[in-house]
Every structure is written in C-alpha cells, then in structure tokens.
Protein backbone atom coordinates (compact mmCIF):
# COMPACT_ATOMS: atom_id res chain seq x y z
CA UNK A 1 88.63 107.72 101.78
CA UNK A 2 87.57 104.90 98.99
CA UNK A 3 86.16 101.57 98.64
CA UNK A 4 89.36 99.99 99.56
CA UNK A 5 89.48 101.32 103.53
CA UNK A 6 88.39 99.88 106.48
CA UNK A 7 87.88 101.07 110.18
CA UNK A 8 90.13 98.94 112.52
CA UNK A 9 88.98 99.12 116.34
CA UNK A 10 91.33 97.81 119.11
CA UNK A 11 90.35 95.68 121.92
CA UNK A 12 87.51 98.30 123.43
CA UNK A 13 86.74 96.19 126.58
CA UNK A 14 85.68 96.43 129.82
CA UNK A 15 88.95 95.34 131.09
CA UNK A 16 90.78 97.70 129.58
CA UNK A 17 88.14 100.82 130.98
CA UNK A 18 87.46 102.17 134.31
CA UNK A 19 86.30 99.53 136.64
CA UNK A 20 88.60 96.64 134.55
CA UNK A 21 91.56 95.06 135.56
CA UNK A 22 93.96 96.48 133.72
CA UNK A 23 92.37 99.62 133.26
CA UNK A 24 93.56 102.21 130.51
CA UNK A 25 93.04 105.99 131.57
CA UNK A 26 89.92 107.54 130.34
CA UNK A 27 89.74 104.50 128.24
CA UNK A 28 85.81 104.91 128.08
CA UNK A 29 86.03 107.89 126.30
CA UNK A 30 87.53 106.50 122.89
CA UNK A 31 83.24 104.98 123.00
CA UNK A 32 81.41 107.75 121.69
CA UNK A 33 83.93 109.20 119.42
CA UNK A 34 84.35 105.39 118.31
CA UNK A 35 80.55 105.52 117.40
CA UNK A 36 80.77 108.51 115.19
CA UNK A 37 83.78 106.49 113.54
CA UNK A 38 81.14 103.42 113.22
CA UNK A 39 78.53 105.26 111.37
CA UNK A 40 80.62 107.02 108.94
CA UNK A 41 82.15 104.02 107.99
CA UNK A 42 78.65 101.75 107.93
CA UNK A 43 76.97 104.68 105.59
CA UNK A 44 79.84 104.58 104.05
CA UNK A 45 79.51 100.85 103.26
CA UNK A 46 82.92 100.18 104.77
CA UNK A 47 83.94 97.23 105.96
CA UNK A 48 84.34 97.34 110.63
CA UNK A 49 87.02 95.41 112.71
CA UNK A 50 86.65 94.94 115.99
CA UNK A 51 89.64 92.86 117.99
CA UNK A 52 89.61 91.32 121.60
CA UNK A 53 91.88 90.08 123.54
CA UNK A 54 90.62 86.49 124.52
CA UNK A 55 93.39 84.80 126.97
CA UNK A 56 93.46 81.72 129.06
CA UNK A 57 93.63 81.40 132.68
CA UNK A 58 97.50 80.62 132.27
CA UNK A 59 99.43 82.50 129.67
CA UNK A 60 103.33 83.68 129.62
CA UNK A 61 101.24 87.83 129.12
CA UNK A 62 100.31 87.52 132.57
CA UNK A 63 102.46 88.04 135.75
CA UNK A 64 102.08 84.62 137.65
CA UNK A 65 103.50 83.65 134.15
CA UNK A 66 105.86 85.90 133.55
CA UNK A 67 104.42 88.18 132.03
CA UNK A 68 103.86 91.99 132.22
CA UNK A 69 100.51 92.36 133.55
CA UNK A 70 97.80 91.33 135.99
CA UNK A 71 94.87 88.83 134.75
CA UNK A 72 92.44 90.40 132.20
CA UNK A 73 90.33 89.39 129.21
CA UNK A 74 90.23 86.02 129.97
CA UNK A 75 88.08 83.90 127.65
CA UNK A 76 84.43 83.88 128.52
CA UNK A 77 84.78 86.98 131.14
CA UNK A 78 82.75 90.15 131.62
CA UNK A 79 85.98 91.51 131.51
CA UNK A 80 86.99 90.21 127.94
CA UNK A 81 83.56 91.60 126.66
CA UNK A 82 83.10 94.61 124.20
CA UNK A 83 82.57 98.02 125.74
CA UNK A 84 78.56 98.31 126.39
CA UNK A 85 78.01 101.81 124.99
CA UNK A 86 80.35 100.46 121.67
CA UNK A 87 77.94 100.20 118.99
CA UNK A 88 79.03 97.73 116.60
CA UNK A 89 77.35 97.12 113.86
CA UNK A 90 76.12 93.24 113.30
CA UNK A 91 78.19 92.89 110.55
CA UNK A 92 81.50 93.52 112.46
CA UNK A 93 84.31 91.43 111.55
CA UNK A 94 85.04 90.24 114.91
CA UNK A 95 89.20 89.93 115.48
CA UNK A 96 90.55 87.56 118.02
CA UNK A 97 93.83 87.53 119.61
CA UNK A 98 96.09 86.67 122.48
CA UNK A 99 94.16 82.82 122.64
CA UNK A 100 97.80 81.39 123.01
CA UNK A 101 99.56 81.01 125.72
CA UNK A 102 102.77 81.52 124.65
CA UNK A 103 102.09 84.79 123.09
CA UNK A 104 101.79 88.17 123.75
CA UNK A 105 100.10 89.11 120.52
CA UNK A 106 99.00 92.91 120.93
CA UNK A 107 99.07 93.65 117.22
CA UNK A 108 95.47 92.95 115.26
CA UNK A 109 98.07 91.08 112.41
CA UNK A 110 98.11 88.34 115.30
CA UNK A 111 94.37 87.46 115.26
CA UNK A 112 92.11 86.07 113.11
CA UNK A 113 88.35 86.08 112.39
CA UNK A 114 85.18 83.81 113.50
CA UNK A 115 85.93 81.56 110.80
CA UNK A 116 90.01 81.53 111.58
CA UNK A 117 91.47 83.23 108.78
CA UNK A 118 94.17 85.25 109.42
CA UNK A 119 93.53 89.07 109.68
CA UNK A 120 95.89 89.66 106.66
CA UNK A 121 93.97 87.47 104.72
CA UNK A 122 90.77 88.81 105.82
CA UNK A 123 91.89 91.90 103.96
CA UNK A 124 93.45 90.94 101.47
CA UNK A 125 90.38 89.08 100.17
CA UNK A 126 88.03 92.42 100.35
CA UNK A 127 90.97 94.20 99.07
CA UNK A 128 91.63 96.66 101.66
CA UNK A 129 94.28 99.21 101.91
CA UNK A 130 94.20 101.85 103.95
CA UNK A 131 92.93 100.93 108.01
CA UNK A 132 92.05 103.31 110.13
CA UNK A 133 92.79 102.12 113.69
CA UNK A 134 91.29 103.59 116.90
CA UNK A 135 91.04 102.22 120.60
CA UNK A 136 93.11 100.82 123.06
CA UNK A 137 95.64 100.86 124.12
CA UNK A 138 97.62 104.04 122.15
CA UNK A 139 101.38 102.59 123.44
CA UNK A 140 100.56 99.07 122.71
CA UNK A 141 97.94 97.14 120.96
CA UNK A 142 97.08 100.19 118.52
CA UNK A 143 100.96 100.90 118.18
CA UNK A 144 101.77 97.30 117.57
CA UNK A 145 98.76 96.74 114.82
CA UNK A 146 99.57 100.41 113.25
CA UNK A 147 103.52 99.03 113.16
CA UNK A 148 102.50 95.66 111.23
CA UNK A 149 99.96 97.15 109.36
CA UNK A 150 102.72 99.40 107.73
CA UNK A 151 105.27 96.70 107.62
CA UNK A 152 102.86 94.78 105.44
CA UNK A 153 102.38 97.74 103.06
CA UNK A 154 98.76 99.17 103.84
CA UNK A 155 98.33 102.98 104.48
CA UNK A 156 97.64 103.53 108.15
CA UNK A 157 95.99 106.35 109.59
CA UNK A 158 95.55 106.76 113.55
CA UNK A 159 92.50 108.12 114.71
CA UNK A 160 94.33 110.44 116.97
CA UNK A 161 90.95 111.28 118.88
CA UNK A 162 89.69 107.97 119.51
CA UNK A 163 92.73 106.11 121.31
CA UNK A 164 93.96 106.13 124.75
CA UNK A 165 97.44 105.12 126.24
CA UNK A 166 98.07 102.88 129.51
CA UNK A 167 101.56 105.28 129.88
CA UNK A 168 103.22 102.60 132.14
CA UNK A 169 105.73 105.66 132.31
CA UNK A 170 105.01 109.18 131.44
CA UNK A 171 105.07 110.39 127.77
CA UNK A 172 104.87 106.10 126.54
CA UNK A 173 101.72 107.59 124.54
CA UNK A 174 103.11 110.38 122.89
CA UNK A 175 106.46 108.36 122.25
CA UNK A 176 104.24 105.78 120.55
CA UNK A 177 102.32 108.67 118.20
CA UNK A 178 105.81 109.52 117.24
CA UNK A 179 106.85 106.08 116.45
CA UNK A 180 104.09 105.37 114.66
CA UNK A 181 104.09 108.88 112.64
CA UNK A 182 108.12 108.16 111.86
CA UNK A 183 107.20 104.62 110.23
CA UNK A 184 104.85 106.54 107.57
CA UNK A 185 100.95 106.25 108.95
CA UNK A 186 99.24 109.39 109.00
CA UNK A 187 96.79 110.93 112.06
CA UNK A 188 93.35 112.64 111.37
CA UNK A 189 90.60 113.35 113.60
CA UNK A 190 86.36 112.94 113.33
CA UNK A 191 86.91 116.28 111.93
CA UNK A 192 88.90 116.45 109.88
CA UNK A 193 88.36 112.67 108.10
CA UNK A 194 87.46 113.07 104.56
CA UNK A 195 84.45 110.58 103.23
C-alpha cells in the first residue's frame, strides 16, 4: 500500500444492520473488522471515507415512489446514522449520497463531501489511487462504487472480509464479487493487506 491509497467505507448504518429497515444480513459484523481497517489506515496516515445514504421523505429509491425498497436513511434519522460500534476517526471524510430525489445513487462517485465537492474531486486533489472499499451492501452500493471507481481508472481492491450482501435472490453477492473481480479490482483480506 503507498501514500496514494485510501480506505473507502460504504454506508455502515443502522438501517442497513439488524434492527434497520432495510436490514443487510449480518450487516453488523463488517464493524469490528471495519475498525481494524480504520487503524491501519489512520497509523498509516491514510486518508478515511465514510458514505451515507441521506434521502428525503419522497424519493423515486423508495417504493411509494417507485422505487425498489422500503423507507430508510432518511435525512436526520436514527436510521441514516453511522453504525455505533464504527469507530471513525474525526478526520473522516464524510461522503453523502442519495439527497436527490430523482436518484438512486448507490455508487460513492455519486456523493460528495461536507463542503460539496464531488467525491472524484475529493481524490483527485489528495492524489489518490488505489481505494479500498468495505461495507454495505456487497451486491449494491460497494459493487456500484467498486464499478465507477474502476471506470474512472483507480485500482480497486474489495475488502472481501469486511462487506456484506442484501442477496435479494440467492448467490446476488457472490455474482457481484465476480463482477467486480472480471472488471479488474483485486480482493484481500485484514490478513493478508500489505502496509
């Protein structure tokens, strides 16, 4: 790993854990291996992303809309909140998506930061390129940021023991993993990452 990585984690929120409205299977248990991720990367002095999903009351992603899915994450919610065991670091670069209503957005390359810039840009300036994503959800969110990530030409490495899939049907995770190993990132684990 060098100067130029960055730990990417995916909309780790109550919502999307046991208890949540939309909850992801064993989605609680991307936390602690998530926090072993946090403070390699912080003593590595490594820049941390952290998205949420932050939607309105009324937006097309939701089923009374049209949408896919029940209600969740909506702005201001306990719901929409970070994971309470997730140990970010102050310095997280906070990643916001799915604010408008007439978007899905479940890829990080959809949000921006606190200050609005777009997440591209937000890496582009600290020169990062290689993420490493973990979180949830494996056959969406993380697929869809791993997918852009690579489209936009940064190195992409799933943290294969740190993300969790909703598998609407059986085998959508694994199908994902594939899809996102046949577009070119690579997979590694707590043990095996190389600092």
């Amino acid at each position: 790993m060098t100067k130029s990585s960055a730990l990417v984690i995916v909309d780790v929120q109550n919502d999307f854990c046991p208890g949540g409205a939309l909850p992801v299977p064993e989605g609680d248990k991307v936390v602690p291996v998530l926090n072993k991720y946090i403070q390699r990367f912080q003593k590595a002095g490594l820049p941390i992303y952290a998205s949420r999903d932050w939607h309105p009351e009324k937006t097309k992603h939701f089923k009374a809309f049209g949408g896919l899915w029940p209600p969740h994450c909506v702005q201001g919610t306990k719901g929409a909140a970070f994971h309470p065991d997730l140990k970010l670091p102050k310095d997280t670069i906070i990643l916001t998506k799915g604010e408008d209503p007439n978007e899905d957005s479940y890829s990080c390359f959809q949000a921006h930061d606190s200050e609005g810039k777009p997440f591209i840009q937000n890496l582009k300036v600290q020169w990062i390129k290689h993420l490493y994503v973990g979180g949830l959800a494996t056959d969406y969110c993380v697929k869809a940021t791993v997918l852009d990530g690579l489209k936009h030409g940064f190195q992409v490495t799933v943290l294969t023991d740190a993300v969790r899939g909703v598998d609407v049907k059986t085998g959508d995770s694994a199908a994902a993993l594939k899809e996102m190993r046949t577009a070119g990132a690579e997979e590694t684990t707590l043990e095996d990452l190389k600092l």
